[in-house]
N, C-alpha and C. Protein backbone atom coordinates (compact mmCIF):
# COMPACT_ATOMS: atom_id res chain seq x y z
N UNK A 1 44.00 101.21 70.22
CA UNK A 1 44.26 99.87 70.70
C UNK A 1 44.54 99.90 72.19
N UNK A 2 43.48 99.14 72.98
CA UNK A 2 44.39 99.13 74.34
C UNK A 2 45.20 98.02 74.88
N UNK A 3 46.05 98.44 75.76
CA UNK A 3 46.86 97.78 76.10
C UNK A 3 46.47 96.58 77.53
N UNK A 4 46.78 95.77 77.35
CA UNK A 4 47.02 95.11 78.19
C UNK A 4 47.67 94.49 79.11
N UNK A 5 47.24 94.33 80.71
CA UNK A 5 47.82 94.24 82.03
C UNK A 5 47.73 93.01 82.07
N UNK A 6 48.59 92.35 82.24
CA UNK A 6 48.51 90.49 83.21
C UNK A 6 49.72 90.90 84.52
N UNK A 7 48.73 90.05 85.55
CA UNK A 7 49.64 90.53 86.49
C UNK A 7 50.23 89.33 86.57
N UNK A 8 50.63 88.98 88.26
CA UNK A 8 51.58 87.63 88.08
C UNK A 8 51.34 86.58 88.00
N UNK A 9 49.62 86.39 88.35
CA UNK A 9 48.88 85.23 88.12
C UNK A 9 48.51 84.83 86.95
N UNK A 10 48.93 85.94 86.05
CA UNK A 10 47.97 85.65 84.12
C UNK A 10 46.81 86.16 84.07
N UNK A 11 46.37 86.52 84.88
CA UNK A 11 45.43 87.06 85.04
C UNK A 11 45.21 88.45 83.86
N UNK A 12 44.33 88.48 82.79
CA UNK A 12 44.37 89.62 81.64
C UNK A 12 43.64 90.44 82.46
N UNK A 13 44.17 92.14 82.44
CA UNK A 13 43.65 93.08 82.91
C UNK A 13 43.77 94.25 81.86
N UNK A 14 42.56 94.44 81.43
CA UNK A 14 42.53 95.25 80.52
C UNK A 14 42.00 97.06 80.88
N UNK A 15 41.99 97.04 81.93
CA UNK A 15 41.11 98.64 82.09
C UNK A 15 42.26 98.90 83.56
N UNK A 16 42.32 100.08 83.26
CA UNK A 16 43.92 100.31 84.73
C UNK A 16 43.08 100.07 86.18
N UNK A 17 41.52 100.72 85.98
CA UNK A 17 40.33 100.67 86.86
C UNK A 17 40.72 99.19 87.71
N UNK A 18 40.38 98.53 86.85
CA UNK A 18 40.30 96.88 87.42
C UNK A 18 41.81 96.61 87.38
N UNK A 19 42.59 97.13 87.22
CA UNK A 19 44.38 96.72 87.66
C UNK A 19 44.50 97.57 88.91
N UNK A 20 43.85 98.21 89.13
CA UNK A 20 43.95 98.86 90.66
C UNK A 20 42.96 98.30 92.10
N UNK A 21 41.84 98.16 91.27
CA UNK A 21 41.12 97.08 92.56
C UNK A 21 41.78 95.61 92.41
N UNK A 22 42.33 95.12 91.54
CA UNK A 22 43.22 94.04 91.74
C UNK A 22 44.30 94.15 92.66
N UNK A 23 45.51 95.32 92.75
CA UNK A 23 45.70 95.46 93.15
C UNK A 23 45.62 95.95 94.97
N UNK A 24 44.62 96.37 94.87
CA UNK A 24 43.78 96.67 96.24
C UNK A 24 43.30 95.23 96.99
N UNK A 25 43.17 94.45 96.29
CA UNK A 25 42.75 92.78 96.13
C UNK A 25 43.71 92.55 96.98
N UNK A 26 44.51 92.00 96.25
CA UNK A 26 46.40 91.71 96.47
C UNK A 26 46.68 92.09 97.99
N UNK A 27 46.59 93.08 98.28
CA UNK A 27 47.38 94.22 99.37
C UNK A 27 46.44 93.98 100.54
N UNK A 28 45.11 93.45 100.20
CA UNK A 28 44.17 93.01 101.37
C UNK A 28 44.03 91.74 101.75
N UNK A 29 44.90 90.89 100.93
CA UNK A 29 44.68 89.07 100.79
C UNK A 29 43.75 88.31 100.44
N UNK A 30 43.28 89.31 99.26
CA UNK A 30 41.85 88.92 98.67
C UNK A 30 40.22 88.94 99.80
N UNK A 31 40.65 90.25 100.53
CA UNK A 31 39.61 90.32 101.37
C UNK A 31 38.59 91.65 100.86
N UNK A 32 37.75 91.32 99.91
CA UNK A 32 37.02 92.55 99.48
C UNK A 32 36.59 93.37 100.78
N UNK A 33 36.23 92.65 102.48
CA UNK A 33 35.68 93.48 103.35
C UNK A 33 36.66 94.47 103.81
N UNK A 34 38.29 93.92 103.72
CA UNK A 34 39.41 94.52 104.17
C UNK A 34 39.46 95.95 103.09
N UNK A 35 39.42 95.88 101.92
CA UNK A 35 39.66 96.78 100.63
C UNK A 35 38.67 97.75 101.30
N UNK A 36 37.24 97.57 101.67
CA UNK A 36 36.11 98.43 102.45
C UNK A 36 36.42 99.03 103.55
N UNK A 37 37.22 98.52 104.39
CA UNK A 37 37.69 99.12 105.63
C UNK A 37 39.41 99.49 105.54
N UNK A 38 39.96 99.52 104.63
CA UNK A 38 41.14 100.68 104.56
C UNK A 38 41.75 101.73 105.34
N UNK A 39 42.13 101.24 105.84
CA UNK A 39 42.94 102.67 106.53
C UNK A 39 44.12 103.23 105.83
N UNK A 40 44.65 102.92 104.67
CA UNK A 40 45.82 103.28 104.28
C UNK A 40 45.82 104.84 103.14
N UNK A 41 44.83 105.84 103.51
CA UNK A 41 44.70 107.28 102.90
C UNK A 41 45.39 107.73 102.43
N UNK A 42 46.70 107.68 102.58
CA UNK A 42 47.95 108.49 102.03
C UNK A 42 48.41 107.18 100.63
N UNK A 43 47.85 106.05 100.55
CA UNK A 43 48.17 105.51 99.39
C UNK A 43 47.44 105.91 97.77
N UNK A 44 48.12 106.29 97.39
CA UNK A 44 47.54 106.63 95.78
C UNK A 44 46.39 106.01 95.20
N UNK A 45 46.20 104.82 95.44
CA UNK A 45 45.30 103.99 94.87
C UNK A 45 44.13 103.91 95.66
N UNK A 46 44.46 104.86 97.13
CA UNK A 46 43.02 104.55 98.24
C UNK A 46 41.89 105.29 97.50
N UNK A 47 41.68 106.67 96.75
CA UNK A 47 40.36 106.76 96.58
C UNK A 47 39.73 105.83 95.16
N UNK A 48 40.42 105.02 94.26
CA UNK A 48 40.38 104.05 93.70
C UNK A 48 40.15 102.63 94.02
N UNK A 49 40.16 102.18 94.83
CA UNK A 49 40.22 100.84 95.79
C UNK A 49 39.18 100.26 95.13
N UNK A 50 37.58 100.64 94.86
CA UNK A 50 36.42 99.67 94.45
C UNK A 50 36.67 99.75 93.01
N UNK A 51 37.51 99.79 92.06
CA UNK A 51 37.58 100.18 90.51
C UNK A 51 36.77 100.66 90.05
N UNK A 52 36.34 102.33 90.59
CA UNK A 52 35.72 103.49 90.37
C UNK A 52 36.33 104.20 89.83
N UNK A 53 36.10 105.39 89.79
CA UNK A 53 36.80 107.10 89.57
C UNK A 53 35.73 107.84 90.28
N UNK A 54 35.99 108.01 91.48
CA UNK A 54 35.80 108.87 92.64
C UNK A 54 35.13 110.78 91.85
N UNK A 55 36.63 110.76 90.70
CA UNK A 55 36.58 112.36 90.83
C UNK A 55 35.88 112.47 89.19
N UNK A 56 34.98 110.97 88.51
CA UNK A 56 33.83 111.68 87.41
C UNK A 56 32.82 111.50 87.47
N UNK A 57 32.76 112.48 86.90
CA UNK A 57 31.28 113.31 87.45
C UNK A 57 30.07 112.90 86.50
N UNK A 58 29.13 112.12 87.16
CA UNK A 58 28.27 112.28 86.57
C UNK A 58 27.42 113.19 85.44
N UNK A 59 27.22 112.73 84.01
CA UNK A 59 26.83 113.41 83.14
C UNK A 59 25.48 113.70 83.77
N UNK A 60 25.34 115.02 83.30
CA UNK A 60 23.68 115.57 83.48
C UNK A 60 23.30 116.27 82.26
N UNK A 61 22.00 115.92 81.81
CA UNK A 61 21.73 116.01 80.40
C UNK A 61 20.08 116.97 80.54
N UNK A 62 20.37 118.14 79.78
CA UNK A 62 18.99 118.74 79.92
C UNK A 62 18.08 117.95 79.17
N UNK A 63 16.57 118.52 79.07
CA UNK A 63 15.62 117.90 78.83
C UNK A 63 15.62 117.56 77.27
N UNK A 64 16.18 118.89 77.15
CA UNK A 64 16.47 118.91 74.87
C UNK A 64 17.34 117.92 74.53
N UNK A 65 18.65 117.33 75.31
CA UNK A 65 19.25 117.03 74.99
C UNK A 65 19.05 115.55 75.37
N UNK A 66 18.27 115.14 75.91
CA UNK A 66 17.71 113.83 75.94
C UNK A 66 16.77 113.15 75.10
N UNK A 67 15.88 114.32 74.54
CA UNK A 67 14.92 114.19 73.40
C UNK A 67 15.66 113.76 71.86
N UNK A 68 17.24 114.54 72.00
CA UNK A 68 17.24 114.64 70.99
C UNK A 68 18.62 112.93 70.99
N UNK A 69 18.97 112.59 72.36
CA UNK A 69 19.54 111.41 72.05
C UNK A 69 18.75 110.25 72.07
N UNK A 70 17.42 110.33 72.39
CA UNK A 70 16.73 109.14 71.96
C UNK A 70 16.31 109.18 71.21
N UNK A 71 16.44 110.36 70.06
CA UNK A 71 15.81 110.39 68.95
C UNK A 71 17.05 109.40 67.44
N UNK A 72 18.24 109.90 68.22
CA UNK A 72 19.55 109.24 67.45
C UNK A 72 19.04 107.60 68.04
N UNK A 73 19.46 107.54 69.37
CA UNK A 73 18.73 105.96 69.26
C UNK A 73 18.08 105.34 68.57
N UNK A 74 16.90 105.96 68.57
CA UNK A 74 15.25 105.73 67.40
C UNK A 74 16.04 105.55 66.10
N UNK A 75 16.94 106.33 65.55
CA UNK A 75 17.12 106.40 64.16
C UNK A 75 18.14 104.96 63.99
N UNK A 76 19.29 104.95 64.77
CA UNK A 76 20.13 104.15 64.67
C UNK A 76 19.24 102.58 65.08
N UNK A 77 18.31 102.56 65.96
CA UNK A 77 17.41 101.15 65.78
C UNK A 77 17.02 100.80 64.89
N UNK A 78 16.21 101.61 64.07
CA UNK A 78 15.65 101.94 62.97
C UNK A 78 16.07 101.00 62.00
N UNK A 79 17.30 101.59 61.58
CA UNK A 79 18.06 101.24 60.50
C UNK A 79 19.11 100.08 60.62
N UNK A 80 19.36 98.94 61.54
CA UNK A 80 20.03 98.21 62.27
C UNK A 80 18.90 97.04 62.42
């Protein structure tokens, strides 16, 4: 079950992702260009600012292992 964020506006925030670019929101005066031009590095939430994750890593999937998830696709269409 996840939990849920409302900040002070009521605003429902359900993913911490998007409670942190909200926050980044907030702290810029709702200036998405300001959140882009940041200077504040030493804040916790700076490599978070666009409601990313900076540090995951793109999945990379060999060739077998692509064959064999569109093959689960295929099956699960299939039958659906």
């Amino acid at each position: 079950m996840k939990a849920k964020l409302e900040d002070y506006t009521g605003k429902k925030i359900e993913k911490p992702l998007e409670a942190i670019k909200e926050k980044c929101l907030d702290c810029s005066v709702y200036d998405e260009k300001e959140v882009k031009l940041c200077s504040c590095t030493g804040c916790p939430l700076w490599p978070f600012r666009f409601g990313t994750n900076p540090y995951h890593r793109k999945r990379e999937l060999t060739e077998e292992q692509r064959k064999a998830a569109a093959e689960r696709i295929s099956n699960v269409r299939k039958k659906g």
